[in-house]
C-alpha atoms as a PDB file:
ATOM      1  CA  UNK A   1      95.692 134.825 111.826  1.00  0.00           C
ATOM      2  CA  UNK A   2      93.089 132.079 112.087  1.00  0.00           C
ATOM      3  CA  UNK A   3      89.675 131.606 109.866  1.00  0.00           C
ATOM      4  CA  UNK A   4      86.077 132.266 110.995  1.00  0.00           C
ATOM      5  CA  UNK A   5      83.951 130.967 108.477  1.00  0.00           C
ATOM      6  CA  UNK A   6      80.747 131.963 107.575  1.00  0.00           C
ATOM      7  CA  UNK A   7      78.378 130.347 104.239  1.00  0.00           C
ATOM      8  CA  UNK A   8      77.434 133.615 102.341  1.00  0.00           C
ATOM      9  CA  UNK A   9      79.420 136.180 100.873  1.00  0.00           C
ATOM     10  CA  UNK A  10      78.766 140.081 100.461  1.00  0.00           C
ATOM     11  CA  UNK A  11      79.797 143.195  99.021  1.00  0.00           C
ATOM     12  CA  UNK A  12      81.608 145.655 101.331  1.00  0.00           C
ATOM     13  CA  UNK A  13      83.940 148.543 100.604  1.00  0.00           C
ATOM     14  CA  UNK A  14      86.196 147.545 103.729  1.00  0.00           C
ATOM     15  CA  UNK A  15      86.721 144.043 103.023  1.00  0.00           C
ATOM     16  CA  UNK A  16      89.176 142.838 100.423  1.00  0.00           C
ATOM     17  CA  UNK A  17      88.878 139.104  98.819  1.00  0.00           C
ATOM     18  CA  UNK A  18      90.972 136.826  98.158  1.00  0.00           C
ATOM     19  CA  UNK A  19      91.234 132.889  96.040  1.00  0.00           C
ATOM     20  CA  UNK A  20      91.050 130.448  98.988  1.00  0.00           C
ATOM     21  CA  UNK A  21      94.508 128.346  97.456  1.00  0.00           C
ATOM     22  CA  UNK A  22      93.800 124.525  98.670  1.00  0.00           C
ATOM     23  CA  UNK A  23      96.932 123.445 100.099  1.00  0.00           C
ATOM     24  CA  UNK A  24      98.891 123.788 103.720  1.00  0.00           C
ATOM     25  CA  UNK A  25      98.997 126.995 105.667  1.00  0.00           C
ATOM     26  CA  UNK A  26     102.293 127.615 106.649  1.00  0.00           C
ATOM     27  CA  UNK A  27     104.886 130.423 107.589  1.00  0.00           C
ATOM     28  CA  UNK A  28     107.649 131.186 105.934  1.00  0.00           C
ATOM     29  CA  UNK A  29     111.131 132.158 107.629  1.00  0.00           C
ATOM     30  CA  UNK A  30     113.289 133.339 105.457  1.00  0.00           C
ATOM     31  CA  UNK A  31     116.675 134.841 106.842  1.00  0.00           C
ATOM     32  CA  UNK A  32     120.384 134.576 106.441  1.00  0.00           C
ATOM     33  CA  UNK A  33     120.070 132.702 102.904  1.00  0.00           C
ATOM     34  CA  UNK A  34     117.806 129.942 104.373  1.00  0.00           C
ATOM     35  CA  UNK A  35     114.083 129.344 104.747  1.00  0.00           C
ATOM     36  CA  UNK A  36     112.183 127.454 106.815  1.00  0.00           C
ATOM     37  CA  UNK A  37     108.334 126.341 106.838  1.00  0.00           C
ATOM     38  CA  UNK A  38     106.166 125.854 109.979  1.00  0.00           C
ATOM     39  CA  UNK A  39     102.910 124.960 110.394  1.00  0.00           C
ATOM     40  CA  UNK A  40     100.096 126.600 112.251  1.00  0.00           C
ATOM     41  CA  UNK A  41     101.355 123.567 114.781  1.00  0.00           C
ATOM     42  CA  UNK A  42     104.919 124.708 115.246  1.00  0.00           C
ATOM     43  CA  UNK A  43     105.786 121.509 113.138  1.00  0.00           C
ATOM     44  CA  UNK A  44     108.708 122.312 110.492  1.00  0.00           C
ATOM     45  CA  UNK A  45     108.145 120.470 107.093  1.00  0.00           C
ATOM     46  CA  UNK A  46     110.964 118.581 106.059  1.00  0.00           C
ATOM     47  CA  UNK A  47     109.592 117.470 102.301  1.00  0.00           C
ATOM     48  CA  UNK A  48     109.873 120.799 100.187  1.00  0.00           C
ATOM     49  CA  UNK A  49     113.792 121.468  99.948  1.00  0.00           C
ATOM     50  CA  UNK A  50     113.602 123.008  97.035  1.00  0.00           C
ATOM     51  CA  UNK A  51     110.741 125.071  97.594  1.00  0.00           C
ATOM     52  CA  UNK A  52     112.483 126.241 100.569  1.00  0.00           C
ATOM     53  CA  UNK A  53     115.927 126.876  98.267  1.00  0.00           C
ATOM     54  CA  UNK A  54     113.783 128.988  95.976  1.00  0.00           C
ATOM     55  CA  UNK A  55     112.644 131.151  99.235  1.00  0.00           C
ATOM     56  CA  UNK A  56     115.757 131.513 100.651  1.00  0.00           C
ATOM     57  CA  UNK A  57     116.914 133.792  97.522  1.00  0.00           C
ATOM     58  CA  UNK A  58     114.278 136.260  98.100  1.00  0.00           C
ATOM     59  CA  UNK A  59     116.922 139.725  99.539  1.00  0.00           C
ATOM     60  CA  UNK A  60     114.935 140.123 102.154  1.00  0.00           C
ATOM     61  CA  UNK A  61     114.876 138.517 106.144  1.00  0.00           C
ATOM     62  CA  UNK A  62     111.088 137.859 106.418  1.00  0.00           C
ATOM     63  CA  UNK A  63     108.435 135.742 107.629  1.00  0.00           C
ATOM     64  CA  UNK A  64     105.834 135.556 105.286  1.00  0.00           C
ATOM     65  CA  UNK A  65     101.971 133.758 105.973  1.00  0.00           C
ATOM     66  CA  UNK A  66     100.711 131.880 103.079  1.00  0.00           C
ATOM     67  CA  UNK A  67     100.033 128.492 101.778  1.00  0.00           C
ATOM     68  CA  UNK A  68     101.794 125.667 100.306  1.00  0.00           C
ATOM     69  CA  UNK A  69     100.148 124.833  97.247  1.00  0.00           C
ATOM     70  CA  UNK A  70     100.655 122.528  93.951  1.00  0.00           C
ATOM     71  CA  UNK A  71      98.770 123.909  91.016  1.00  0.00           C
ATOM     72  CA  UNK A  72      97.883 122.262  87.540  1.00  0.00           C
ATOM     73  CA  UNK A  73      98.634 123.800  84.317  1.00  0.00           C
ATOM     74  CA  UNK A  74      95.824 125.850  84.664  1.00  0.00           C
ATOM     75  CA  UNK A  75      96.985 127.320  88.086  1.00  0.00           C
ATOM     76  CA  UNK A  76      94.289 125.143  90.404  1.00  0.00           C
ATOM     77  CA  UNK A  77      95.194 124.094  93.401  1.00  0.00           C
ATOM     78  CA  UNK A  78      95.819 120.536  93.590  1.00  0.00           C
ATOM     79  CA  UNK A  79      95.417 119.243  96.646  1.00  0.00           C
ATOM     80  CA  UNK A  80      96.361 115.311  96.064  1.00  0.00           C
ATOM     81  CA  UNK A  81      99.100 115.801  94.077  1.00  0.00           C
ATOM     82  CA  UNK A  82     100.483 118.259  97.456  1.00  0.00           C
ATOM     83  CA  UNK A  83      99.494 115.489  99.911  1.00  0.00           C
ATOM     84  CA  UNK A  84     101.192 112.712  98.149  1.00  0.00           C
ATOM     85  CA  UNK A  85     104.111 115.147  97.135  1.00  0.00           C
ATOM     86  CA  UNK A  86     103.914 114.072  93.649  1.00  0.00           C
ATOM     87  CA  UNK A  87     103.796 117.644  92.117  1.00  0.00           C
ATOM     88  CA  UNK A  88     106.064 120.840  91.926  1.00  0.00           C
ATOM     89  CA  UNK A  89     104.758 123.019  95.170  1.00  0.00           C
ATOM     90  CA  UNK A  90     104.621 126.550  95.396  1.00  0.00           C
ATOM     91  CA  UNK A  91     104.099 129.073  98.408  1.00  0.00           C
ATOM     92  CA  UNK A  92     101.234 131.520  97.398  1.00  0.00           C
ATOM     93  CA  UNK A  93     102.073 134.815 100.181  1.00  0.00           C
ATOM     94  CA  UNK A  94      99.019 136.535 101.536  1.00  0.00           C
ATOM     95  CA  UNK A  95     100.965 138.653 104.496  1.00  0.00           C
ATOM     96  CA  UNK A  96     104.039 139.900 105.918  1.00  0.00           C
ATOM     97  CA  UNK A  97     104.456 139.765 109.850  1.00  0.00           C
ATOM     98  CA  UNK A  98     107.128 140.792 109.729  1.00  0.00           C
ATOM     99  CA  UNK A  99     109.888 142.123 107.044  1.00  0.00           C
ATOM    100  CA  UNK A 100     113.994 143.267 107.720  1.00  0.00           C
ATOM    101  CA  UNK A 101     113.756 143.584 111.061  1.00  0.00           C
ATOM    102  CA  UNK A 102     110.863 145.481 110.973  1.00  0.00           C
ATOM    103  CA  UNK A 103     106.679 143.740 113.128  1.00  0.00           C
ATOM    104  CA  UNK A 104     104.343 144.799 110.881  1.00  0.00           C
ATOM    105  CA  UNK A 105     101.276 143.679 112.379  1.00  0.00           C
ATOM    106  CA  UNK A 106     100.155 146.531 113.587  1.00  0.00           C
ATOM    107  CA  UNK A 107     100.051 147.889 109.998  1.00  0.00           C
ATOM    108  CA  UNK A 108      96.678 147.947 108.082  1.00  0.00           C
ATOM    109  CA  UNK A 109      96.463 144.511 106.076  1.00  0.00           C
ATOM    110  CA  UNK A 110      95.999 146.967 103.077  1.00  0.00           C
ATOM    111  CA  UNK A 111      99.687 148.539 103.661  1.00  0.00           C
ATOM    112  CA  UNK A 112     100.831 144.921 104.192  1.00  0.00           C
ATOM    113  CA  UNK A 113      99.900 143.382 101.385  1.00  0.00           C
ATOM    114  CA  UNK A 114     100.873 146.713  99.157  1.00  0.00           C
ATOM    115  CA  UNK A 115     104.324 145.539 100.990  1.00  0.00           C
ATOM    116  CA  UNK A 116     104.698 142.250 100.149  1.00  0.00           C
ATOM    117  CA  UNK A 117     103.585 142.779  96.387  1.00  0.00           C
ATOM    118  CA  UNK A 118     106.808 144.856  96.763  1.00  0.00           C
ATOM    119  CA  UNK A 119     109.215 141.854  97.563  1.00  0.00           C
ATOM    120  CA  UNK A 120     107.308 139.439  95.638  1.00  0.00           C
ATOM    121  CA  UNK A 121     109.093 138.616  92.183  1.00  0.00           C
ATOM    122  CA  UNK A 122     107.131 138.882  89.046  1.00  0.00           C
ATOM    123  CA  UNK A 123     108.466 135.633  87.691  1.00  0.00           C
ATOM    124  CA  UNK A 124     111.164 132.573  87.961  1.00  0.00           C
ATOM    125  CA  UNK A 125     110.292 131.890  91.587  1.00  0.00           C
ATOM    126  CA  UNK A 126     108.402 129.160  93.891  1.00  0.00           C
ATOM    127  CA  UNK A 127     107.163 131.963  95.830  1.00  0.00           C
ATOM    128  CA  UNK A 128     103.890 133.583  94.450  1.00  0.00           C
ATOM    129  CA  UNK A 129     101.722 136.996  95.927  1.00  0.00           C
ATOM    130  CA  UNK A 130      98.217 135.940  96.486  1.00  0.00           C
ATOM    131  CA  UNK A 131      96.043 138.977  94.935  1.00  0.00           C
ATOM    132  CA  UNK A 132      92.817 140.594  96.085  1.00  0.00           C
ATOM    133  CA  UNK A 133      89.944 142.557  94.640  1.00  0.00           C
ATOM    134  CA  UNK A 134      88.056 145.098  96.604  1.00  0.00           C
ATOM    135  CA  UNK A 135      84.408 144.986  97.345  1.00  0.00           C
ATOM    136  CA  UNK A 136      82.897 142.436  95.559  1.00  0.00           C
ATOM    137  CA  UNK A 137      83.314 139.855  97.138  1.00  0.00           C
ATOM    138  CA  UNK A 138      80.182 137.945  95.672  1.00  0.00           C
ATOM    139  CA  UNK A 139      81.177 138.224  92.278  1.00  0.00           C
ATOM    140  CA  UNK A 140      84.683 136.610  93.241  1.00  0.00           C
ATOM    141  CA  UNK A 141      83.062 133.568  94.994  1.00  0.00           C
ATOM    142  CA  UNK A 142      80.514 133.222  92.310  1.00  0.00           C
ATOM    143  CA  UNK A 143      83.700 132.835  89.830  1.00  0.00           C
ATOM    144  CA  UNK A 144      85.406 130.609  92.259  1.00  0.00           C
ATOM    145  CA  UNK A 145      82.350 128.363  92.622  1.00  0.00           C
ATOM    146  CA  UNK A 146      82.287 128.027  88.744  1.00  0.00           C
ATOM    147  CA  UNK A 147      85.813 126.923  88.291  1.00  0.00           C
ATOM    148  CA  UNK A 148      85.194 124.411  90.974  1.00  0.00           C
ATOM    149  CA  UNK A 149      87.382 125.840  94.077  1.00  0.00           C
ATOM    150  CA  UNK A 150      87.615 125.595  97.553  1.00  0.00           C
ATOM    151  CA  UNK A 151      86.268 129.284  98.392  1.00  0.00           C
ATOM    152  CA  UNK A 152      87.496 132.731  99.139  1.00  0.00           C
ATOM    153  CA  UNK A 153      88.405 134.522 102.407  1.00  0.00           C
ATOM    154  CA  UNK A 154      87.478 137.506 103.164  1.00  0.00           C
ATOM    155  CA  UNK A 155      89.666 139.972 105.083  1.00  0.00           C
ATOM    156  CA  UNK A 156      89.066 144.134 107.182  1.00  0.00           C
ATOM    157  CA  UNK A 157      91.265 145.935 104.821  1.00  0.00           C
ATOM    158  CA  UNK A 158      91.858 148.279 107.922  1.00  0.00           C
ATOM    159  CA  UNK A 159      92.791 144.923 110.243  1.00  0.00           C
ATOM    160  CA  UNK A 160      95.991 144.060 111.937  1.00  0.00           C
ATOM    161  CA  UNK A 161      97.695 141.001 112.350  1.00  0.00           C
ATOM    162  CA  UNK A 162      96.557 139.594 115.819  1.00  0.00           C
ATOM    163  CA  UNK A 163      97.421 135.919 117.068  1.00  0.00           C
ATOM    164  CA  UNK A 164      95.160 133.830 119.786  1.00  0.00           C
ATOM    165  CA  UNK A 165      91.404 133.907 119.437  1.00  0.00           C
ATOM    166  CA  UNK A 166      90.602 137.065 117.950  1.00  0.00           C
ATOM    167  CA  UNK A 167      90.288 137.128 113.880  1.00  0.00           C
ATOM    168  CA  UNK A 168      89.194 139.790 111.098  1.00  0.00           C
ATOM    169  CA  UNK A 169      89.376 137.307 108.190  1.00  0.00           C
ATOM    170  CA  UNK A 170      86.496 135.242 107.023  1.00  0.00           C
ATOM    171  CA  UNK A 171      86.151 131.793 105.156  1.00  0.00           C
ATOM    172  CA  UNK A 172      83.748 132.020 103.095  1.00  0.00           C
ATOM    173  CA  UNK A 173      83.539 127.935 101.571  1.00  0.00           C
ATOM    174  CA  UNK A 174      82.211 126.626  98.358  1.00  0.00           C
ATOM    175  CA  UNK A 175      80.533 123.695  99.823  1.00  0.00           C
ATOM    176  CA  UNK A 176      79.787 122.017  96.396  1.00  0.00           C
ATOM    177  CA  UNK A 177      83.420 121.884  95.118  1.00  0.00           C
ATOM    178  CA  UNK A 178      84.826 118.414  94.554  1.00  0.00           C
ATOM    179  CA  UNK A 179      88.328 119.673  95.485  1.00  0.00           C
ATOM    180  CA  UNK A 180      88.332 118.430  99.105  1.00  0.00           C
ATOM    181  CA  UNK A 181      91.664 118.241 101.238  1.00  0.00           C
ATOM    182  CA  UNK A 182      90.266 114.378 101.509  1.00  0.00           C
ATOM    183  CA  UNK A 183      92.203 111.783  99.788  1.00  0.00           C
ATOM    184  CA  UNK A 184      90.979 108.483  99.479  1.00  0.00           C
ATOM    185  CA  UNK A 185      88.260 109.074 102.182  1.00  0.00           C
ATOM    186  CA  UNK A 186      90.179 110.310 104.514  1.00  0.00           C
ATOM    187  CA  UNK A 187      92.400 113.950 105.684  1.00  0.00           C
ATOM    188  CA  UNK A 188      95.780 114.391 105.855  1.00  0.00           C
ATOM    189  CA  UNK A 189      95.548 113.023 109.528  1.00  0.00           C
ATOM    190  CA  UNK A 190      94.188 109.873 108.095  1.00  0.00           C
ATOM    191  CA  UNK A 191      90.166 110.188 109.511  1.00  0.00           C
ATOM    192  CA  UNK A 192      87.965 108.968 108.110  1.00  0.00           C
ATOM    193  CA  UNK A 193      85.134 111.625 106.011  1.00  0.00           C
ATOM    194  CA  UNK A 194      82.018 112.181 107.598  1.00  0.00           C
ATOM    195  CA  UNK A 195      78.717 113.260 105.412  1.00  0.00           C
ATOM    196  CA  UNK A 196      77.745 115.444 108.686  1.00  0.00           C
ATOM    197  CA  UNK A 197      80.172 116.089 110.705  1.00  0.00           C
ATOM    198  CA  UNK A 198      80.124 117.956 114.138  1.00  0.00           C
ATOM    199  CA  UNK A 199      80.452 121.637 114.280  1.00  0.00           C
ATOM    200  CA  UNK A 200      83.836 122.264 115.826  1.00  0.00           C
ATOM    201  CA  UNK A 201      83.842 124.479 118.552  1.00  0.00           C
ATOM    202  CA  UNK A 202      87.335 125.768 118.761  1.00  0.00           C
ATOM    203  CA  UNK A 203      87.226 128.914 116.243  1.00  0.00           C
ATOM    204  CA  UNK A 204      87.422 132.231 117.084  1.00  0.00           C
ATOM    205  CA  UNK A 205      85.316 134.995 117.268  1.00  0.00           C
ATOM    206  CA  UNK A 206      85.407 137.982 115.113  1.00  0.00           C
ATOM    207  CA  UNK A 207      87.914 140.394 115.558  1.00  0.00           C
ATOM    208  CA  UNK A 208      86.305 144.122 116.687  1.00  0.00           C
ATOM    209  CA  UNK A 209      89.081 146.591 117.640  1.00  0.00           C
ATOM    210  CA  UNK A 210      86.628 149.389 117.615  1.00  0.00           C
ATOM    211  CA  UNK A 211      83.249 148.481 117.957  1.00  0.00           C
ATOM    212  CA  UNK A 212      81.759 148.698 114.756  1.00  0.00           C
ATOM    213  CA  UNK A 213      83.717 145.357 112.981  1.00  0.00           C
ATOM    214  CA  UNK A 214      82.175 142.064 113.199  1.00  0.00           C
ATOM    215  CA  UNK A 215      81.479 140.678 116.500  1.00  0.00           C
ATOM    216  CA  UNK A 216      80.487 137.372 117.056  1.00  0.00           C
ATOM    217  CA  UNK A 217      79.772 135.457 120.588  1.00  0.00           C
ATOM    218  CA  UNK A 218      81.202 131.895 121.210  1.00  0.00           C
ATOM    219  CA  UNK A 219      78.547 129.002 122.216  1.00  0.00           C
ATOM    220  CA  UNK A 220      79.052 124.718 122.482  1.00  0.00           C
ATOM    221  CA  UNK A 221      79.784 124.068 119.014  1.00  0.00           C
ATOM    222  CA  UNK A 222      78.758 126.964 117.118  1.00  0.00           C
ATOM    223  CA  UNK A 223      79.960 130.278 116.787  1.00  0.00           C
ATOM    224  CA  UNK A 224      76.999 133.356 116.037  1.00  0.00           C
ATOM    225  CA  UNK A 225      78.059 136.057 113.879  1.00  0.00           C
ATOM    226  CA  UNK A 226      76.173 139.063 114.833  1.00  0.00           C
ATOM    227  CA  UNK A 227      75.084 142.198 112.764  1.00  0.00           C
ATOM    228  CA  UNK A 228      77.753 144.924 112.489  1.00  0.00           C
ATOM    229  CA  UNK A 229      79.191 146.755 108.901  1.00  0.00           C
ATOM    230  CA  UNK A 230      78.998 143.268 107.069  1.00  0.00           C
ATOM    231  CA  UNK A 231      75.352 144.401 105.382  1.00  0.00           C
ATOM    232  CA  UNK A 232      72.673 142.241 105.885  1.00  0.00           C
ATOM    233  CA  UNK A 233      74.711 140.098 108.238  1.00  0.00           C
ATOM    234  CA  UNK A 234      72.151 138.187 110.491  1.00  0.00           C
ATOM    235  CA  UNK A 235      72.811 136.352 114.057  1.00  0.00           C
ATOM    236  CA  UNK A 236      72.468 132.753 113.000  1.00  0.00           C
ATOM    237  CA  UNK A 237      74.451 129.777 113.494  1.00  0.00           C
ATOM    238  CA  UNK A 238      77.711 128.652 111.896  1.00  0.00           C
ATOM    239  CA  UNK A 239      79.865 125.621 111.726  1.00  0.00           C
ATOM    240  CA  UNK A 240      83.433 126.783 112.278  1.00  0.00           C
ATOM    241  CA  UNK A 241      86.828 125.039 111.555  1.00  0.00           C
ATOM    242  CA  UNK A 242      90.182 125.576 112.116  1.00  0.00           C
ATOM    243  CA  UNK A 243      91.761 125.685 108.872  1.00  0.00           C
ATOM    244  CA  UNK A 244      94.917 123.241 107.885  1.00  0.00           C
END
């Protein structure tokens, strides 16, 4: 599932929110006593063998979504200390695809994640369930802004797990954090920052199975969310990214 991204948050009783972890996104295959980690890119990672060693006890055949994070003693993302592998990573779970043989994408997100909390473990592992709260999402991004993170997502409770251009689960970005996935000026491609950078044109638009979800209508590098459940939810323009 890919990332719209919008600047406010709101309250709604059919959205669940989650910590936006700073780190790479990543699936997790874990099968036959082995794991491996792609990227959104199809590209394996090589560096984390014992984060993958850790996975690969989990009882289960799985693939997992989530994000490979390294976290300070106070369980913040650090994002530098991940780049440069200098610290102990972790991979924080937000879905199940798919679990023992079983595709659950069609499932409700809801059922999924009441799922994965299932095969999770409590403690002693490298592999860590990403939790949610219900509804308030603006109280959750207002304590997210204070400790200084990236931002939350928020995500249709009812959704399912669709691939290509079509997404139910919303960025929502603390743009005055100083935790930026830019090291020494540049990302993890090695560009160079930019204090205004152009609006990327390649996200996609809102997922709306039925009608009455979010819908939003591509245009040259911006993408206009339009007024559906999300209360108060104005057409007006956004900067989209494709998230790492």
């Amino acid at each position: 599932m890919r990332l719209a991204i919008r600047r406010e948050p709101v309250d709604h009783p059919d959205f669940i929110y989650e910590v936006k972890y700073d780190g790479f996104r990543a699936l997790a295959h874990i099968e036959a006593g082995s794991c491996r980690l792609v990227s959104r890119k199809a590209h394996v990672y090589k560096s984390f063998p014992g984060m993958c060693a850790s996975l690969a006890q989990l009882p289960h055949e799985a693939i997992l979504d989530g994000e490979i994070v390294c976290l300070d003693g106070a369980g913040r993302p650090q994002f530098n200390q991940l780049f440069y592998r200098r610290g102990q990573p972790y991979f924080y779970a937000f879905d199940a695809p798919y679990l023992d043989g079983r595709d659950l994408r069609e499932l409700p997100l809801i059922e999924c994640k009441r799922i994965l909390r299932r095969i999770v473990p409590r403690s002693d592992s490298r592999l860590l369930y990403v939790g949610h709260i219900e509804t308030r999402g603006v109280d959750l991004f207002r304590a997210v802004c204070r400790q200084d993170l990236e931002g939350i997502v928020a995500k249709w409770k009812h959704g399912a797990y669709v691939s290509g251009d079509v997404t139910s689960w919303v960025k929502l970005r603390n743009t005055r954090t100083t935790r930026r996935p830019w090291v020494d000026g540049r990302n993890s491609n090695g560009k160079e920052q930019r204090e205004n950078p152009r609006p990327f044109s390649s996200a996609p638009p809102l997922h709306n199975p039925e009608g009455s979800h979010l819908v939003a209508s591509m245009a040259p590098d911006h993408m206009h969310l339009q007024y559906g459940v999300w209360p108060g939810l104005r057409s007006f323009p956004e900067t989209p990214r494709e998230e790492i």
